[in-house]
Protein backbone atom coordinates (compact mmCIF):
# COMPACT_ATOMS: atom_id res chain seq x y z
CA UNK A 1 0.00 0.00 0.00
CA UNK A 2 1.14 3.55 -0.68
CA UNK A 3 0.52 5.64 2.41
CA UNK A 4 1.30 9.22 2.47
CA UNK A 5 1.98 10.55 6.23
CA UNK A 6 1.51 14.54 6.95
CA UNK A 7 3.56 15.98 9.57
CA UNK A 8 3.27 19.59 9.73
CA UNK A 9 5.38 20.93 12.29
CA UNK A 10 6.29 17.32 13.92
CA UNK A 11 8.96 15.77 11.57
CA UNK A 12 10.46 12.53 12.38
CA UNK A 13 13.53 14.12 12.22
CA UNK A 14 13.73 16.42 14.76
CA UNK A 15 15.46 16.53 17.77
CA UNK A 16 12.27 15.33 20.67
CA UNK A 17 12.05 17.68 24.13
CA UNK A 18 11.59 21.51 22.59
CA UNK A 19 8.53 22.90 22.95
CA UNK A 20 7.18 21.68 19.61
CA UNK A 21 8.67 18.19 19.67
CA UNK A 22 7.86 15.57 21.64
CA UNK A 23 5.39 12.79 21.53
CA UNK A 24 3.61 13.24 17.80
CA UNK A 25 7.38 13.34 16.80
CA UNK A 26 8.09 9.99 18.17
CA UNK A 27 4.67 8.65 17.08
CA UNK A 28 4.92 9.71 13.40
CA UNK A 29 8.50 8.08 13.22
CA UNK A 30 7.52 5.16 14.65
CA UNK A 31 4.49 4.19 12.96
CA UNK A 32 6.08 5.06 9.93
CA UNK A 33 8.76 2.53 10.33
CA UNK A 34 6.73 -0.18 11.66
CA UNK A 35 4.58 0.70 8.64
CA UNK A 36 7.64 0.24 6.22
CA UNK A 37 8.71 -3.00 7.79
CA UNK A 38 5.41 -4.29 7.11
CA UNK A 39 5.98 -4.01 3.61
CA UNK A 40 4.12 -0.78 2.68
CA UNK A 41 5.74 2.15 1.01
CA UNK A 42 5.39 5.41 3.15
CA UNK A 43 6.02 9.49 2.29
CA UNK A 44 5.79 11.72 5.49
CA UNK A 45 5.50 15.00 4.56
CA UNK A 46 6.50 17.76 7.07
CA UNK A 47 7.21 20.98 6.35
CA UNK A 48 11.02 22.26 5.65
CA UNK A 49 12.65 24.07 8.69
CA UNK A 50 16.01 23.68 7.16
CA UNK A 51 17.35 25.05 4.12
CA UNK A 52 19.85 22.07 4.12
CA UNK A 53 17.87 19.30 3.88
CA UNK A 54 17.40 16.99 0.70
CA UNK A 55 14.27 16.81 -1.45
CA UNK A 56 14.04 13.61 0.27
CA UNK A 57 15.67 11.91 3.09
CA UNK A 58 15.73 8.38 3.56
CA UNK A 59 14.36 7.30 7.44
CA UNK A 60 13.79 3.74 7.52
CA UNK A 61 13.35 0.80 4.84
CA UNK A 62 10.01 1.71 2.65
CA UNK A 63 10.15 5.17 4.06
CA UNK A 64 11.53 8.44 3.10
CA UNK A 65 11.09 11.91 4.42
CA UNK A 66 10.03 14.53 2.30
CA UNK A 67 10.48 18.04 3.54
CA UNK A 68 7.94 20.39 2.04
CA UNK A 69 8.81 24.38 1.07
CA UNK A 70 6.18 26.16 2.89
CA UNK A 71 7.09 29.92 4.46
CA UNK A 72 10.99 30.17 5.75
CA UNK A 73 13.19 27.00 5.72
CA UNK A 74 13.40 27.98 9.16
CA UNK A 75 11.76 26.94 12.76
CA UNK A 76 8.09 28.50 12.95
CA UNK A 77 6.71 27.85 16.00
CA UNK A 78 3.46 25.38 15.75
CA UNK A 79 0.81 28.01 16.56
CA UNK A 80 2.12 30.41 13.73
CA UNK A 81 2.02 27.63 10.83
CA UNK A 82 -1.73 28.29 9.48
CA UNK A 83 -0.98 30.60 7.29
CA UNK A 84 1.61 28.49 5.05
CA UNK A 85 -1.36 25.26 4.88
CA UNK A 86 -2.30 26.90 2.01
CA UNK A 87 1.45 26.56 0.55
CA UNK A 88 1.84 23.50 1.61
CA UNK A 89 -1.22 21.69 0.90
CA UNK A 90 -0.44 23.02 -2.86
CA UNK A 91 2.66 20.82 -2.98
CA UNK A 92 0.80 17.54 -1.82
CA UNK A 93 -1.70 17.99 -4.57
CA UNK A 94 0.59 18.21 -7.41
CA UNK A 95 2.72 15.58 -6.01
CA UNK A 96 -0.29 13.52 -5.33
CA UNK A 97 -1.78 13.98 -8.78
CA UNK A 98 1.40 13.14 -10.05
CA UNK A 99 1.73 10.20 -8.22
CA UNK A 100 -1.28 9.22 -6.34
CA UNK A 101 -1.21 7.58 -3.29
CA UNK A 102 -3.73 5.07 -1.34
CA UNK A 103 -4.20 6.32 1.26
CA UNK A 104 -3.51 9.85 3.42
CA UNK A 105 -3.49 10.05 7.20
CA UNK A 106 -3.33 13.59 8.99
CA UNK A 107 -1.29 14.18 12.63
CA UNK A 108 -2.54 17.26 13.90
CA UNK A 109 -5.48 19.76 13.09
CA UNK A 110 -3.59 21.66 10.26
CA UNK A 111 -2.04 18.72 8.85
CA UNK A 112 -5.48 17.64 8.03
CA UNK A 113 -6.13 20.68 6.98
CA UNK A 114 -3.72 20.82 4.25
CA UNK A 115 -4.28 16.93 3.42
CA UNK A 116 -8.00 16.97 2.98
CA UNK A 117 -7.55 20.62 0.65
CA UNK A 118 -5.04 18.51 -1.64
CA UNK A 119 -6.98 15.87 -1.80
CA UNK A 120 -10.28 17.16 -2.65
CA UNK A 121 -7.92 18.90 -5.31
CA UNK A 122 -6.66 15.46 -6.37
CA UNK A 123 -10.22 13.59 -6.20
CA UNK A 124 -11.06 16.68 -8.92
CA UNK A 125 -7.83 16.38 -10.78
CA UNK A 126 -7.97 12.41 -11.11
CA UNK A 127 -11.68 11.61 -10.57
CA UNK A 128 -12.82 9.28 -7.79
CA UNK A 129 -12.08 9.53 -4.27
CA UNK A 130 -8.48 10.13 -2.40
CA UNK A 131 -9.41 8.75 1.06
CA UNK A 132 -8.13 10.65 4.16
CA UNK A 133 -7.98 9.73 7.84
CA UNK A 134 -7.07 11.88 10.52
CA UNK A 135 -5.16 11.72 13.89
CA UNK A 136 -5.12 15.22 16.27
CA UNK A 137 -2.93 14.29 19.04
CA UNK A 138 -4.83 17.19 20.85
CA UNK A 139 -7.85 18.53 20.52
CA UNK A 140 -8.20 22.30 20.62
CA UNK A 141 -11.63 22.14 22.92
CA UNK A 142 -9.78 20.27 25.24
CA UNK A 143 -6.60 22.02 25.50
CA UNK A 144 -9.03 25.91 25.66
CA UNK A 145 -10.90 23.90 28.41
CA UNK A 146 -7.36 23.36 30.37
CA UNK A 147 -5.38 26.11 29.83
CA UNK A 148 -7.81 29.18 28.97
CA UNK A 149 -6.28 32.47 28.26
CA UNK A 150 -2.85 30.60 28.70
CA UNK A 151 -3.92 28.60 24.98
CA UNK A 152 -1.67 30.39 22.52
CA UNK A 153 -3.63 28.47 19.51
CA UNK A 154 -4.84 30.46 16.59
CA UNK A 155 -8.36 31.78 17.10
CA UNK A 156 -9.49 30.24 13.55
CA UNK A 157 -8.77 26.81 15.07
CA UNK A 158 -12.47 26.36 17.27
CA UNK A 159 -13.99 26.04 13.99
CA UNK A 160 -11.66 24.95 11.18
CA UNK A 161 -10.65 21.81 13.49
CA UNK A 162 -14.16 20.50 14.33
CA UNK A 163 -14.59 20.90 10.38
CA UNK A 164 -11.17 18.27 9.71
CA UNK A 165 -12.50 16.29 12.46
CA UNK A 166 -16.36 15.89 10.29
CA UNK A 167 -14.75 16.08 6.80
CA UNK A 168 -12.74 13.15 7.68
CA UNK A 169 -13.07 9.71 6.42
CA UNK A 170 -11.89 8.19 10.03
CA UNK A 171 -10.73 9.61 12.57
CA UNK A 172 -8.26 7.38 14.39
CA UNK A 173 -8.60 8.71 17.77
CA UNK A 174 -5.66 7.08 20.35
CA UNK A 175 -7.65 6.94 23.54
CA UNK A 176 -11.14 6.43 24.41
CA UNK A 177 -11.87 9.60 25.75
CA UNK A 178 -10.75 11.97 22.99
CA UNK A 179 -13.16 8.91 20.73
CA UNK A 180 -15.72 11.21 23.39
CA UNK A 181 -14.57 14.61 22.72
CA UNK A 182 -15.02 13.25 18.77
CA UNK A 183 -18.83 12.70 19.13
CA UNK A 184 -19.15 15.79 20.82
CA UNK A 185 -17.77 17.58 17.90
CA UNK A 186 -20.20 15.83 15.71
CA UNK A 187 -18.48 13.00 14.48
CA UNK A 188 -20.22 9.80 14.34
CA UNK A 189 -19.04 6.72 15.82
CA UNK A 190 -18.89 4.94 12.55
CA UNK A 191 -16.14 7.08 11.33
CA UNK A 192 -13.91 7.03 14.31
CA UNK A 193 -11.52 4.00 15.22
CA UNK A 194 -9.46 3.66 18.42
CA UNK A 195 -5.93 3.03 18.08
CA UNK A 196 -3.35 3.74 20.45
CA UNK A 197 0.34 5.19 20.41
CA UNK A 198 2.83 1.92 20.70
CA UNK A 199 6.50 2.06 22.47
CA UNK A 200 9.17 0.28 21.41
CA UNK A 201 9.48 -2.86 23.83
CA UNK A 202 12.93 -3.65 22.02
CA UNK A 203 14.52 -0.54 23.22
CA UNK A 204 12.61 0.51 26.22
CA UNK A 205 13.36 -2.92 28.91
CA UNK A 206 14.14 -4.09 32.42
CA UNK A 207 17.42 -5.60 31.97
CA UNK A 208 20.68 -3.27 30.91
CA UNK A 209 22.46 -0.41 32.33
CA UNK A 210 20.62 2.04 34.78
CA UNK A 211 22.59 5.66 35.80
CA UNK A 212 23.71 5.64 38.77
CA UNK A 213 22.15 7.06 41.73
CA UNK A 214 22.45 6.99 45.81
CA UNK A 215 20.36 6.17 48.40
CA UNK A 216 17.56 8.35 48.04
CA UNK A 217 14.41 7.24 45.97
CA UNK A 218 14.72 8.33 43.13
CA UNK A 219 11.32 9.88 41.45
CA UNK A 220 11.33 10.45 37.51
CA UNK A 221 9.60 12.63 34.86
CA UNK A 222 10.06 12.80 31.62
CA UNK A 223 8.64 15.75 29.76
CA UNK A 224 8.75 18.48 27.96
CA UNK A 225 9.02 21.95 30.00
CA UNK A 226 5.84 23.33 29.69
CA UNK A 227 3.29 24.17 32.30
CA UNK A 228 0.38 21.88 31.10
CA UNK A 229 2.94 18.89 32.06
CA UNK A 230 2.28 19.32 35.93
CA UNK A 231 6.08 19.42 36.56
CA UNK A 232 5.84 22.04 38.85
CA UNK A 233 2.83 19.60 40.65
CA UNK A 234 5.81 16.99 41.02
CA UNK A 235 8.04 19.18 42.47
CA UNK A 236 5.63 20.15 44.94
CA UNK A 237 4.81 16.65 45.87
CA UNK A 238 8.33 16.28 46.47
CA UNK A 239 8.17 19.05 49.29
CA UNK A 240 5.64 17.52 50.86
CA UNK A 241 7.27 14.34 50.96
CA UNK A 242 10.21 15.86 52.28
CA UNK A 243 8.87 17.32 55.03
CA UNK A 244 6.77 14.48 56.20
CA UNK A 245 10.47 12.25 56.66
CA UNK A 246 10.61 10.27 52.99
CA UNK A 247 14.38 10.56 52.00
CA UNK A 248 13.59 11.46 48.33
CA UNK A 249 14.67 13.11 45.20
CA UNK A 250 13.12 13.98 41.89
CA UNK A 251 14.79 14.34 38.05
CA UNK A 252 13.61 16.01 35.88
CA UNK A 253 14.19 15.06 31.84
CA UNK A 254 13.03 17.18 29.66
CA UNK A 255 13.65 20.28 27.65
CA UNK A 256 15.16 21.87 24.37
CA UNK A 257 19.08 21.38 25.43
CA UNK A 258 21.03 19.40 27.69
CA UNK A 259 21.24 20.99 31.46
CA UNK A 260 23.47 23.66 30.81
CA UNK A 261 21.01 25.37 28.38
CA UNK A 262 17.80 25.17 29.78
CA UNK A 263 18.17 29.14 31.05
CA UNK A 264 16.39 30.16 27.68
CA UNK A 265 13.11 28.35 28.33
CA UNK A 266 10.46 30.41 30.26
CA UNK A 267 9.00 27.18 31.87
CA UNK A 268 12.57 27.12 33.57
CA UNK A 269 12.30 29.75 35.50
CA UNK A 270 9.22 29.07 36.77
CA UNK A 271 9.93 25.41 37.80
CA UNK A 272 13.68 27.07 39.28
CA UNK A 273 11.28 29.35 41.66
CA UNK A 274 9.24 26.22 42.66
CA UNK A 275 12.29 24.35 43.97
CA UNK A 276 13.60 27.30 45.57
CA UNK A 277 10.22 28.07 47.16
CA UNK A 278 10.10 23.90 48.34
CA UNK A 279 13.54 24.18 49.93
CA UNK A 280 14.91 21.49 47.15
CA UNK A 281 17.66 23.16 45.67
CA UNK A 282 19.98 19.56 46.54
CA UNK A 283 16.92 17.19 45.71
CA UNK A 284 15.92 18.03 42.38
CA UNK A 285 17.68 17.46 39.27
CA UNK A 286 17.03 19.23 35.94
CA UNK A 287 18.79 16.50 33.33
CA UNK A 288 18.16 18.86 30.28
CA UNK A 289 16.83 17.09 26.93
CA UNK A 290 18.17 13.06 27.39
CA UNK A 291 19.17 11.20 23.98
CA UNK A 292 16.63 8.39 22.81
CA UNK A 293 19.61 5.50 23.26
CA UNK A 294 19.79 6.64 26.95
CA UNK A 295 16.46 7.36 28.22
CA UNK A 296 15.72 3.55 29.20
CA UNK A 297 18.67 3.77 31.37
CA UNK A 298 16.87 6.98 33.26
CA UNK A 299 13.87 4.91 33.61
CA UNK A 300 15.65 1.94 34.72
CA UNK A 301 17.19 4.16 37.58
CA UNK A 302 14.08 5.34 39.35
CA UNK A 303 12.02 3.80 42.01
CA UNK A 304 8.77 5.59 40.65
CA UNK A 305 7.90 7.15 37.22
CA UNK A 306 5.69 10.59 38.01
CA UNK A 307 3.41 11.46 34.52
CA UNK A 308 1.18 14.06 35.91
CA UNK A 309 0.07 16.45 33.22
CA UNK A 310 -3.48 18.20 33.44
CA UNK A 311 -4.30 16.99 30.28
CA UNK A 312 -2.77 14.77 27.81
CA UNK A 313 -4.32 13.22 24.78
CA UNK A 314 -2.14 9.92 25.34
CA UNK A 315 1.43 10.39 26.32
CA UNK A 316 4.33 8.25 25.53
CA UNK A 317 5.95 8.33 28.61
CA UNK A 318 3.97 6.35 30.83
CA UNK A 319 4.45 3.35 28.03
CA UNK A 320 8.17 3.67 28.19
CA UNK A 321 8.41 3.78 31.91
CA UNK A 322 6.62 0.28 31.44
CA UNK A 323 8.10 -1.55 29.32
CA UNK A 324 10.79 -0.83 31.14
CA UNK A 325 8.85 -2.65 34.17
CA UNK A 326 8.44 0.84 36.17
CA UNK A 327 5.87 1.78 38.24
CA UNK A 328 3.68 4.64 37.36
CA UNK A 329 1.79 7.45 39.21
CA UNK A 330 -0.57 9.10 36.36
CA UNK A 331 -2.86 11.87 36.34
CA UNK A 332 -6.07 10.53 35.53
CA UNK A 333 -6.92 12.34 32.45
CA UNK A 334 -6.48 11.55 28.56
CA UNK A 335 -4.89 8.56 27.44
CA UNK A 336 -3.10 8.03 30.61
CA UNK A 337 -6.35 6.64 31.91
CA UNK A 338 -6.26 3.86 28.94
CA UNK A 339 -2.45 3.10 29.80
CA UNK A 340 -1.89 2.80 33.06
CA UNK A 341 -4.21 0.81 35.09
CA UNK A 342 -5.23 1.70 38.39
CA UNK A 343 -3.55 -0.80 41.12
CA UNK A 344 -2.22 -2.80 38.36
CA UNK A 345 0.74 -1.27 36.19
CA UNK A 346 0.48 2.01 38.85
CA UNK A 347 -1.72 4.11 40.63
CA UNK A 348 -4.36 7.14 39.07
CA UNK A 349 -4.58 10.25 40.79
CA UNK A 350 -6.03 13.65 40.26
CA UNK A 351 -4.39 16.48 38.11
CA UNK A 352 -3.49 19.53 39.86
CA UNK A 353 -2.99 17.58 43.51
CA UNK A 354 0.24 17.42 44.89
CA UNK A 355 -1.26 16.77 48.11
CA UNK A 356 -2.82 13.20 46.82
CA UNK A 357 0.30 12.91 44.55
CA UNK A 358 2.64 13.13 47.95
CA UNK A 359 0.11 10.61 49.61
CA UNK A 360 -0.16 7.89 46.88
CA UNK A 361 3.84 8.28 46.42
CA UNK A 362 4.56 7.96 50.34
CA UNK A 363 2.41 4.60 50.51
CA UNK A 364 4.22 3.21 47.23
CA UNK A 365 7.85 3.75 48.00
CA UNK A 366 7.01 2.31 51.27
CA UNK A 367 6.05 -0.81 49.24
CA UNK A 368 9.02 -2.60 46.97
CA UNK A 369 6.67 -5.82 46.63
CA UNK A 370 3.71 -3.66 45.30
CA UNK A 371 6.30 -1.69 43.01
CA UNK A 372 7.77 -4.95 41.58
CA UNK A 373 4.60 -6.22 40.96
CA UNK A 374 3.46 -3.15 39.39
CA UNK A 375 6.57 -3.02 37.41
CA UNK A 376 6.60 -6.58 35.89
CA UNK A 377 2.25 -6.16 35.13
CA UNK A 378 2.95 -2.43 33.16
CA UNK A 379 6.00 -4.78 31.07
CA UNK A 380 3.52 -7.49 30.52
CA UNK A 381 1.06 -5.06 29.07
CA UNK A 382 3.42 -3.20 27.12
CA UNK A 383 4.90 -6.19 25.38
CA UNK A 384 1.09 -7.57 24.30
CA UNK A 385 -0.59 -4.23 23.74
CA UNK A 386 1.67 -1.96 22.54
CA UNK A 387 4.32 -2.96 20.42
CA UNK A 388 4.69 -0.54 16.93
CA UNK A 389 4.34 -3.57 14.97
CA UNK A 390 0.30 -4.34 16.43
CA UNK A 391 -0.05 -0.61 16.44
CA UNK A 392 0.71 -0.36 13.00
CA UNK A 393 -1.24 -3.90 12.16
CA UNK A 394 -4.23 -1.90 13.32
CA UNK A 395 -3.87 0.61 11.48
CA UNK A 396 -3.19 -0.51 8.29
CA UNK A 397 -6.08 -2.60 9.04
CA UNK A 398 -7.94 0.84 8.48
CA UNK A 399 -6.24 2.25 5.99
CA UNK A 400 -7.18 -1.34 4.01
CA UNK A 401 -10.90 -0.69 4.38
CA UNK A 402 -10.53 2.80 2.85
CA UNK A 403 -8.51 1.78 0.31
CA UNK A 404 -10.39 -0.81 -0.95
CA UNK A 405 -13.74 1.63 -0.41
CA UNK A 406 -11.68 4.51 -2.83
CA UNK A 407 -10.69 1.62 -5.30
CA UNK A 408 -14.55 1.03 -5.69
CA UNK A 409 -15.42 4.43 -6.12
CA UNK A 410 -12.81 4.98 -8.70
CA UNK A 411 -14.60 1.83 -10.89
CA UNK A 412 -17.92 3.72 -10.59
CA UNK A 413 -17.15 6.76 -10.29
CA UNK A 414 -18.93 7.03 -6.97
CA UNK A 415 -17.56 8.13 -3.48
């Protein structure tokens, strides 16, 4: 199958922990590859932030890069991109009239929005019907509800996204409550299909090297520095842990550059006057941005992996701190309520609580036997629910009923 992958802003080959790379990043990549080694020939298209960069770059066997010319071969941050869709969804539909592919799936609202203008371009062009599906990775309504004023996304997005979201063929929603926020926004349950984010279980596992620590606990979180991650909420919980006798510390990985250049983030400064404010300047650590071959060796070292965003339409993190058979404390919002399960891989609590955060933490670093069991149960379930390779099954198994749907319609002329 010929599947044609748009990226926007989140190319597979960035560098993961800024503020506009992270988790769709990782996602894109993977499924991409897993897609590739499945036989299938894949295109993401992402737009080009570097003058430098090839026409096409070769990622993975059966899939290439292709780094579209929309606005400055230069970084533009996400929520200033809507004004080049129009650019780039111009490219797509000559190169997909050119050379049409199967199938196109979306990551993100604009992505779709570019994807489903060159397609309808394409379906005109070529006759019959280019199918599209579409995956957000956040949902505007969601993140307004969350962060309010504080939501830097471009006004036009309240109605242009609800408008991807119905135009649509599928949308492949990764959790079961954004598959909620979906029928909200008027999309019917026949056109939306769950599938998750996957880790991989090769990479991310119990057994190799772990950095070395002493004999504190050790609390972990992973994430990028922004305020919406509820790293400031782990911090806290760390105070209050502190103060009620647990010998604890908490590090921090995350962020554009490695520890000596976090200064330039604003989130930094904020999170710098929370551990100053705790009393924690000798308990917490800020890593800086970790390389993907060593963050299973971070996970490996910690007695407790801390994901506690106030909202997250799935997160990665809590999958790697599995497989690598670690114990999770999740905020019980998003995805994260799909992932981890409550007194089984870890324990749910509620966003924006440090209190309850401190209390659930105190209990389970009191407890190595419920930890280890915890740890082996989230491995278990990473290794038989989310590898890439059933992630991608999945969802080629979607693309495969659109495909052959469009391949109809292009015999009869009907969508």
């Amino acid at each position: 199958m010929r599947i044609a992958l748009v990226s926007e802003h989140a190319s597979p080959l960035a560098t993961l922990g800024g503020v506009d790379a992270g988790g769709q990043n990782v996602h894109v990549a993977a499924l991409a590859t897993a897609l590739g080694a499945q036989g299938h020939d894949v295109v993401v298209y992402t737009r080009r932030d570097d003058p430098d960069l090839p026409e096409q770059v070769p990622f993975a066997p059966g899939v290439v890069v292709v780094p579209v010319t929309a606005g400055p071969a230069a970084h533009v941050p996400k929520d200033e991109l809507l004004p080049l869709m129009g650019e780039f969804a111009d490219t797509l539909a000559a190169t997909w009239t050119a050379e049409r592919p199967d199938v196109v799936h979306g990551h993100f609202w604009m992505s779709g929005l570019a994807a489903l203008d060159a397609a309808e371009r394409v379906d005109l062009e070529l006759g019959g019907h280019l199918p599209v599906l579409q995956t957000f990775h956040a949902l505007g309504v969601v993140k307004r509800r969350q962060q309010g004023a504080r939501d830097t996304s471009p006004a036009e997005r309240s109605f242009l996204e609800p408008g991807v979201a119905r135009r649509a063929d599928v949308v492949v929603a990764t959790c079961s409550d954004e598959a909620f926020e979906l029928k909200a926004l008027g999309v019917p349950s026949s056109r939306i299909s769950v599938v998750p984010c996957g880790v991989d279980t090769a990479h991310f596992t119990p057994n190799g090297p772990a950095v070395p620590r002493g004999e504190r606990y050790r609390l972990l979180t992973v994430s990028r520095l922004v305020p919406r991650k509820g790293v400031g909420n782990a911090i806290e919980a760390l105070g209050l842990l502190v103060r009620a006798g647990v010998d604890a510390e908490l590090v921090i990985v995350g962020g554009a550059g490695d520890a000596g250049h976090l200064e330039a983030e604003p989130e930094t400064e904020r999170l710098r006057r929370v551990i100053e404010a705790e009393g924690l300047q000798d308990r917490v650590v800020l890593a800086g941005a970790i390389g993907h071959d060593d963050l299973p060796a971070w996970y490996r070292s910690a007695d407790v992996v801390i994901c506690a965003p106030w909202y997250e339409p799935f997160g990665i993190v809590p999958l790697e701190a599995m497989a690598c058979g670690r114990p999770v404390v999740a905020t019980r919002v998003g995805g994260l309520i799909d992932t981890v399960v409550d007194d089984g891989t870890g324990m749910h609590v509620p966003p924006r609580d440090p209190e309850t955060l401190a209390e659930v933490l105190a209990d389970l670093l009191q407890d190595p036997e419920r930890r280890q069991r915890y740890g082996d149960a989230g491995r278990r379930r990473a290794t038989t629910r989310y590898t890439w390779r059933r992630i991608a099954t999945e969802t080629a198994r979607v693309y495969g009923r659109l495909a052959a749907r469009s391949t109809a319609a292009l015999r009869t002329g009907e969508r």
